[in-house]
Structure formats: structure tokens, C-alpha cells
Protein backbone atom coordinates (compact mmCIF):
# COMPACT_ATOMS: atom_id res chain seq x y z
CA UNK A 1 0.00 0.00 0.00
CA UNK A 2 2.96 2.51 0.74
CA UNK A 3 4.68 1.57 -2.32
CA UNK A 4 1.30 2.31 -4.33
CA UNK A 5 1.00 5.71 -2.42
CA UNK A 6 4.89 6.86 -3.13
CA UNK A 7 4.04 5.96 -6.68
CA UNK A 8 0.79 7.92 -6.91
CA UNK A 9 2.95 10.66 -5.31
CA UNK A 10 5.76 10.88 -7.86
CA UNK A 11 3.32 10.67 -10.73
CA UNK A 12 1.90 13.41 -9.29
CA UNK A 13 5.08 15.29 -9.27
CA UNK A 14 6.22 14.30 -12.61
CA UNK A 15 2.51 15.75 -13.97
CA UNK A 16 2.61 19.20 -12.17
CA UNK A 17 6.74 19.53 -13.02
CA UNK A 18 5.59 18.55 -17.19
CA UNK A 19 2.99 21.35 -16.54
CA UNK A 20 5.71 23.83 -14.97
CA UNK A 21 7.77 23.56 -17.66
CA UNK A 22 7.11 22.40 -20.90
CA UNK A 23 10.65 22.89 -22.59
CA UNK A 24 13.79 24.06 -21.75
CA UNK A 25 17.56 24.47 -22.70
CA UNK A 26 19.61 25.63 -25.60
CA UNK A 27 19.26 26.43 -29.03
CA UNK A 28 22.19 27.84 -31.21
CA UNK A 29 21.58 31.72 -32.71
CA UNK A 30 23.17 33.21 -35.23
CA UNK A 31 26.84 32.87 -35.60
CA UNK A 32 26.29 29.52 -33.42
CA UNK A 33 25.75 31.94 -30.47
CA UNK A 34 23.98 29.14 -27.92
CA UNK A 35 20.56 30.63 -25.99
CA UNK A 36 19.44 29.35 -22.83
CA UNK A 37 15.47 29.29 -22.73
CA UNK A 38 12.87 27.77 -20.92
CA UNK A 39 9.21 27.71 -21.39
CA UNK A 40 6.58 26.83 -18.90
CA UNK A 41 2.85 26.50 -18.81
CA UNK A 42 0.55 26.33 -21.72
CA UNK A 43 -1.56 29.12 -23.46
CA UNK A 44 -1.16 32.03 -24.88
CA UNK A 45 2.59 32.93 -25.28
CA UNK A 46 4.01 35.33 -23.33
CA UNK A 47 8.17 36.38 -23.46
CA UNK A 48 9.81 38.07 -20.42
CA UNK A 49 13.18 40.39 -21.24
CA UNK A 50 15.07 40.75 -17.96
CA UNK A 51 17.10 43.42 -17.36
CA UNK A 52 20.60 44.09 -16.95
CA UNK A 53 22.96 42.27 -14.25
CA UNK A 54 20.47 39.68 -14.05
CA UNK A 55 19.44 37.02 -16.37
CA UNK A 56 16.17 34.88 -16.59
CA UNK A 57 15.83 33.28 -13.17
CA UNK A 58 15.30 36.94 -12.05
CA UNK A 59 11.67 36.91 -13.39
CA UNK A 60 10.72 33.30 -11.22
CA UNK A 61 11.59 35.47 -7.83
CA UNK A 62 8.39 37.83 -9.04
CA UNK A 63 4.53 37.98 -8.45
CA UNK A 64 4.18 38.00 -12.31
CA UNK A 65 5.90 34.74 -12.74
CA UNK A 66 3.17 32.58 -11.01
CA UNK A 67 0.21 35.17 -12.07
CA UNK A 68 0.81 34.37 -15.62
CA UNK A 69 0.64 30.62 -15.12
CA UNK A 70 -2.20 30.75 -12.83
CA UNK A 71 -3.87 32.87 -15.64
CA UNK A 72 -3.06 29.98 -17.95
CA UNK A 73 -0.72 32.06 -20.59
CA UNK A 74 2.64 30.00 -21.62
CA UNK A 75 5.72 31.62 -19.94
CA UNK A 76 8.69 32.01 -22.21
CA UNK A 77 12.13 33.17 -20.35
CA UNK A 78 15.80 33.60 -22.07
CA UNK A 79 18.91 34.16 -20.90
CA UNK A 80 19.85 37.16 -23.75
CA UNK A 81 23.41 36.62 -25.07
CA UNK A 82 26.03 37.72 -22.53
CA UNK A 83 23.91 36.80 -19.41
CA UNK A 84 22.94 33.39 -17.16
CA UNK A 85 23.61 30.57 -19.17
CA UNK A 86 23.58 31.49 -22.58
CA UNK A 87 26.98 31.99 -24.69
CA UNK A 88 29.38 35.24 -23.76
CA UNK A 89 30.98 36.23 -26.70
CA UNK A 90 33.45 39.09 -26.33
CA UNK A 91 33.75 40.31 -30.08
CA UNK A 92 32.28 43.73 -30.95
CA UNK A 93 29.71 41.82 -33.65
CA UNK A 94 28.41 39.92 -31.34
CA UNK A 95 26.44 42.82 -30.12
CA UNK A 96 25.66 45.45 -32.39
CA UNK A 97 23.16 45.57 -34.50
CA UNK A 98 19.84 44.31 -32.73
CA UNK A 99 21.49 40.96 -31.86
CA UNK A 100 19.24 40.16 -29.05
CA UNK A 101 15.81 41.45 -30.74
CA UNK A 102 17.03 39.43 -33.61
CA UNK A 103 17.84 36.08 -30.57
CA UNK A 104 14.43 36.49 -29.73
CA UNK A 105 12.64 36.12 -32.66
CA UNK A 106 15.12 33.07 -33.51
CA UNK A 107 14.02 31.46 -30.57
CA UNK A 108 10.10 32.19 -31.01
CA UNK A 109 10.85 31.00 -34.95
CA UNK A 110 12.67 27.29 -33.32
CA UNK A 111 9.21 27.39 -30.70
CA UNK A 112 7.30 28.00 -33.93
CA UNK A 113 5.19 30.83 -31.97
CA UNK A 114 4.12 33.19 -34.10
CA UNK A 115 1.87 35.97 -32.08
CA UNK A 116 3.13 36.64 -28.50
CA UNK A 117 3.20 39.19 -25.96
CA UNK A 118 6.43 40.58 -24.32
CA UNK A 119 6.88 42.17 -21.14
CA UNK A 120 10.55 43.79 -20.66
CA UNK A 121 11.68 45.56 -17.79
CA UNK A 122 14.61 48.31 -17.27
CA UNK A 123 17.12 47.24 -20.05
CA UNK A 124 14.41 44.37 -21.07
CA UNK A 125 12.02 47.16 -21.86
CA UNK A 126 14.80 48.81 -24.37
CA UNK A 127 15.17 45.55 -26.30
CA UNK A 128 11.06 45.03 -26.39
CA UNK A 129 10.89 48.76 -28.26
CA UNK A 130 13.22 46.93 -30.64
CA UNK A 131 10.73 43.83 -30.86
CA UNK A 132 7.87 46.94 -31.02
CA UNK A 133 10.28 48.46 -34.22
CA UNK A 134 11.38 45.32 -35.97
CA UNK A 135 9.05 41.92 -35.09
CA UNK A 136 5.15 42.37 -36.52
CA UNK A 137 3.86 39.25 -34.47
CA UNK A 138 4.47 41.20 -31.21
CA UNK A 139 0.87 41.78 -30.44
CA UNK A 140 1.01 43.62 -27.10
CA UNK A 141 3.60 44.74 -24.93
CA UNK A 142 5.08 45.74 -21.59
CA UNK A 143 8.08 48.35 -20.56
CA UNK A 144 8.23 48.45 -16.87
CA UNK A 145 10.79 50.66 -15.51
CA UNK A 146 11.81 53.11 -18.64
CA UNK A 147 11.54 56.02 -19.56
CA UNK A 148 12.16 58.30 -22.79
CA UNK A 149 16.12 58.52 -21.96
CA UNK A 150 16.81 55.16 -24.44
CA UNK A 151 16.07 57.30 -27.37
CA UNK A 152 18.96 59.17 -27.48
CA UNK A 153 21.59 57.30 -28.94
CA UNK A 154 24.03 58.91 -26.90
CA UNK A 155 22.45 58.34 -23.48
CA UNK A 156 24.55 59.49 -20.93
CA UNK A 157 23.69 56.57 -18.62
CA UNK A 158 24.70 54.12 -21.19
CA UNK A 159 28.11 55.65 -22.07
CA UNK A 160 28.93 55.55 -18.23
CA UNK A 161 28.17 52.24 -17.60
CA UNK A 162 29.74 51.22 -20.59
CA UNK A 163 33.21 53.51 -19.14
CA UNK A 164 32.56 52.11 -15.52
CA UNK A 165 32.48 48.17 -16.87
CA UNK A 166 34.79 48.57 -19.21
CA UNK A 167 37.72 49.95 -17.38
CA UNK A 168 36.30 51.08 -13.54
CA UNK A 169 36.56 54.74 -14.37
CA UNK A 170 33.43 56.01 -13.12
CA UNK A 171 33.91 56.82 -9.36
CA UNK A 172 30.09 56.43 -8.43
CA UNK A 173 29.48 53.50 -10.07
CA UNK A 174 32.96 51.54 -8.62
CA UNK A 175 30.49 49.41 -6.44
CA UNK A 176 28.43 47.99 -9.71
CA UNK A 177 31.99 46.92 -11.15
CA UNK A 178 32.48 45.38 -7.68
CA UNK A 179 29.61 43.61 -7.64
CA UNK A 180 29.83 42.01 -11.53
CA UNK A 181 32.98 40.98 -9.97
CA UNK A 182 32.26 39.24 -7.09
CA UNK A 183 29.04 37.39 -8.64
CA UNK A 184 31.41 36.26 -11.33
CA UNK A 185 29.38 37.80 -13.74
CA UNK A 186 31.02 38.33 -17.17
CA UNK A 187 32.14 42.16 -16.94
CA UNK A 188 33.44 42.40 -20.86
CA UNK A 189 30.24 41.17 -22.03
CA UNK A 190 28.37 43.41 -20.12
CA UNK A 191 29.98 46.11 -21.15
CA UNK A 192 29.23 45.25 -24.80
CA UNK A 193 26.24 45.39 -23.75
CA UNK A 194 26.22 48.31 -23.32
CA UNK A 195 28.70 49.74 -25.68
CA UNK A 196 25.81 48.14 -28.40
CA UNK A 197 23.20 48.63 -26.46
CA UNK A 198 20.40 49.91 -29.02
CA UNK A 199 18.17 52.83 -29.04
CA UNK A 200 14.90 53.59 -30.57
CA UNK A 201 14.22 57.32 -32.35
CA UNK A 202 11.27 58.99 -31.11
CA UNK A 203 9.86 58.90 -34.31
CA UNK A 204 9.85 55.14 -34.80
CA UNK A 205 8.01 54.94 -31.09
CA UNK A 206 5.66 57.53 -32.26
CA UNK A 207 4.49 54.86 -35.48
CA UNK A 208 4.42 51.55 -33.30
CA UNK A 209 0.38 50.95 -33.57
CA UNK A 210 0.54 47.87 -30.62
CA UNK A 211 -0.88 48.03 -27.51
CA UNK A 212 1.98 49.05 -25.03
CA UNK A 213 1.61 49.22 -20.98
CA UNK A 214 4.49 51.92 -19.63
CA UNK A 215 4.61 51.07 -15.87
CA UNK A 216 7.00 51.78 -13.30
CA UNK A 217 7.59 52.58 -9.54
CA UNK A 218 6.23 55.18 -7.41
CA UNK A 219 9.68 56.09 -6.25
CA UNK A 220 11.44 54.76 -9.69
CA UNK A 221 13.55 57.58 -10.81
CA UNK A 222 16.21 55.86 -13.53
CA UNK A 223 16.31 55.99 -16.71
CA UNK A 224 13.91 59.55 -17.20
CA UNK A 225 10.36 59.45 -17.66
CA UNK A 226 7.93 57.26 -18.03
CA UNK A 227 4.88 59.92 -19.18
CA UNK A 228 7.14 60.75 -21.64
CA UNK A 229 7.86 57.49 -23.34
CA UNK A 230 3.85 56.57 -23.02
CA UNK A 231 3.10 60.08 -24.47
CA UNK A 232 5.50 58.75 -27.08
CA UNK A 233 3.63 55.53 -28.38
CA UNK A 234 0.28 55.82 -29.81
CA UNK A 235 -1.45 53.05 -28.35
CA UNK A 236 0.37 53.55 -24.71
CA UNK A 237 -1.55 52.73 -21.26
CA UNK A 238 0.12 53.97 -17.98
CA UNK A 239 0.55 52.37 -14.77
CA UNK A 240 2.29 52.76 -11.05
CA UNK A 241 3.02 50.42 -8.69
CA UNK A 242 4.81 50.53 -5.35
CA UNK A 243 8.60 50.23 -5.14
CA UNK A 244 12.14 51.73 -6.52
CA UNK A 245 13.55 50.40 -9.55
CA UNK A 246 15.11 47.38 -8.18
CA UNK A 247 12.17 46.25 -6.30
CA UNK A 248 8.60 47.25 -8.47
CA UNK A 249 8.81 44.71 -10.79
CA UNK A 250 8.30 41.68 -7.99
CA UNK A 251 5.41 43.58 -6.39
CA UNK A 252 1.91 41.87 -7.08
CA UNK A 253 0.75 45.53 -8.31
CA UNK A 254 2.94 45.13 -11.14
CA UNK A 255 1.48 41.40 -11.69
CA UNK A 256 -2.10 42.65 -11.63
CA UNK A 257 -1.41 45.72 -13.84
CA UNK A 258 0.15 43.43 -16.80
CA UNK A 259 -2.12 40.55 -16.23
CA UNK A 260 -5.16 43.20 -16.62
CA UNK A 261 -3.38 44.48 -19.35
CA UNK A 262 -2.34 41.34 -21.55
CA UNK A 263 -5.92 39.82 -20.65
CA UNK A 264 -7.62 43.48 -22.64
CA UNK A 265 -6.44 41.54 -25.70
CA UNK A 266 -9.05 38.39 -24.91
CA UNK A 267 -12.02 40.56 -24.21
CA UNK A 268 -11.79 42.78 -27.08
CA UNK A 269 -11.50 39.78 -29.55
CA UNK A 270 -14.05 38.07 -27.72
CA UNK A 271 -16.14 41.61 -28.16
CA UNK A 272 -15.69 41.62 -31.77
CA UNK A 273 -16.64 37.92 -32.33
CA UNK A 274 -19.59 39.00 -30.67
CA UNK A 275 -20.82 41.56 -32.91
């Protein structure tokens, strides 16, 4: 009878982990670059971009994580180049032009997803206006703590960090280089990153037709602001939820906000099936 009941048990594990996660590990970019992914739950896709310093695991830790998969959407996560598990190359190429919009829509391509929705936030939300510029079966979309600063090409932020990682020359930011080193993180690739890190013009934001949700933290105040980019974008919704930058995304304000959001999409097609 105990043997029967361990079994019953481990099946019942072995269901709920399938269900958890439907797929994960590598597939190989362009250039043979390899990308760590995962995807979990079933449902309507939806891709989270983390942000930068951080890499795909960062998203599990959050109130969204297990909203979206109680909400029944599939959860797609990826390590973008430079970051977690996926490949570091540390050749200039590597990470210009739009490489990691153009990893992401490898990846959906070797899923065969077509439509999704993608929620970025902080540097994840700069690579989703890429996906907004350059990827047509991006049907909605989230930025969560940005603001209008990424459109300049020559952000000041940007160049710093990329001075700071590249050669620990910025005085205020000697304790982020500390940190990259003592996590072990790869500090050459991240400062690719953000030597190539992309921007989007104004007017190229100011065409994007999709559905976009601009939300941030109450007492966010990086990367400029966030009326401005959603006063940018046609289609734009605005949002607040509690926290600083480092901390809003994991708050179950944020959750509710995008899941609100992303579920708009349901209702209105079920409104116009109804007509």
C-alpha cells in the first residue's frame, strides 16, 4: 500500500513539473551563439526580457511569474546573449546591430510561436521597443521601468556604464563593477552590452500601432520618464506600482497591472466575435 501511495505521489510530481515547464535548454543563434530558454505553462505565449545584471531566473523570484501561469498564458524566459547561461561572446559583432531582438525572434521562430506578448523591464524594456520596431507578431507589450532617456543614442547613462564596466573609471558606479565581480558575472560582455546597447528614435516609437503598458515605480527615478515614453507611443496605457527600480517589478501591483493588461487583448477579440 505505501509503495502504491509513493508511486501515486511521484506521478503526481512528474505531472505538475511537465505542466511547470514544458521545454527548456539551448538552441544555437546566429553565428552559433547558444541561448538558454525555458518555457513553462501552456496558453497564450508570453516572453519576459530581464534586465541588466540579471538574467532569466530573475523573473521566477516575481509575483508576475506565477500570475501568468495561474492565468493559464505560456511563460517564455531567455537568458539574452552575454547573461545566465547562454553563450558570452566578447567580439564587438556579437552585439551590435539588434542581436538580441534578432535572438528572440530566432528562438520564437525554433518554438514555432508566431503571435506573443512581451513584457521587458529596465534594459528588457529597451530591447522590447526593438521587438515593437522590428518583429510584426508582437501583439502587445510591456516596458516596466523606462523612460524616454533610451532614445537618445548617446544616453549618458549608457556611455557611463559602458566607461565604468569597461575599465572602472566612473567613481560612483565603482560598487556595480564590484559587484559584476564578485558574482562572477562576465564584466566584458556586459559592457558590450552596453557599448551596443540599441536605441529607438522617437519617431519610430511615435508609429508603433501595438498596444503598449508603460509602468513603473512610485519612487522609480532611472532611466527619465515614463509619461514621456507613453506620451511617445500611440497606443500607450500607464501604470504605477509601489517600489524603486530594483524592487517594483516583484510587487503583485505590477502582476495585476500586466495581467489586466495582456488579458484586454481576450475581451476585445471576444467583443468583436460577438458583434
Amino acid at each position: 500500500m505505501m509503495k502504491k501511495i509513493i508511486a501515486v505521489i511521484i506521478l503526481i510530481f512528474v505531472a505538475k513539473f511537465s505542466f511547470a515547464q514544458k521545454d527548456s535548454g539551448y538552441f544555437s543563434s546566429f553565428e552559433k551563439t547558444k541561448i538558454y530558454y525555458e518555457v513553462h505553462g501552456d496558453g497564450f505565449p508570453v516572453l519576459l526580457v530581464h534586465g541588466f545584471i540579471v538574467n532569466s531566473n530573475s523573473w521566477k523570484h516575481t509575483a508576475l511569474f506565477d500570475s501568468l501561469l495561474a492565468n493559464n498564458f505560456k511563460v517564455i524566459l531567455i537568458d539574452l546573449r552575454g547573461n545566465g547561461k547562454s553563450d558570452k561572446p566578447h567580439t564587438d559583432k556579437a552585439y551590435e546591430n539588434d542581436a538580441e531582438a534578432k535572438d528572440i525572434m530566432l528562438l520564437l521562430k525554433h518554438l514555432h510561436i508566431k503571435n506573443y506578448y512581451a513584457v521587458g523591464y529596465s534594459r528588457g524594456s529597451i530591447i522590447t521597443a526593438r521587438l515593437l520596431a522590428l518583429d510584426k507578431n508582437l501583439q502587445r507589450a510591456v516596458m516596466g521601468g523606462m523612460g524616454a532617456d533610451f532614445t537618445n543614442p548617446n544616453w549618458p547613462r549608457r556611455i557611463m556604464f559602458y566607461h565604468a564596466l569597461a575599465a572602472d573609471t566612473v567613481a560612483e558606479l565603482h560598487n556595480m563593477v564590484q559587484y559584476v565581480q564578485k558574482s562572477g558575472l562576465d564584466q566584458q560582455a556586459l559592457a558590450l552590452m552596453q557599448k551596443y546597447q540599441p536605441s529607438t528614435p522617437k519617431e519610430v516609437l511615435q508609429k508603433i500601432k501595438t498596444s503598449v503598458l508603460v509602468i513603473h515605480g512610485t519612487e522609480d527615478v532611472d532611466n527619465g520618464s515614463a509619461d514621456e515614453l507613453a506620451s511617445l507611443l500611440p497606443n500607450a496605457e500607464k501604470a504605477l506600482c509601489p517600489g524603486d527600480h530594483n524592487h517594483a517589478a516583484a510587487t503583485p501591483e505590477f502582476a495585476s497591472a500586466v495581467i489586466n493588461f495582456l488579458k484586454q487583448s481576450e475581451a476585445e477579440l471576444t467583443n468583436i466575435h460577438l458583434r
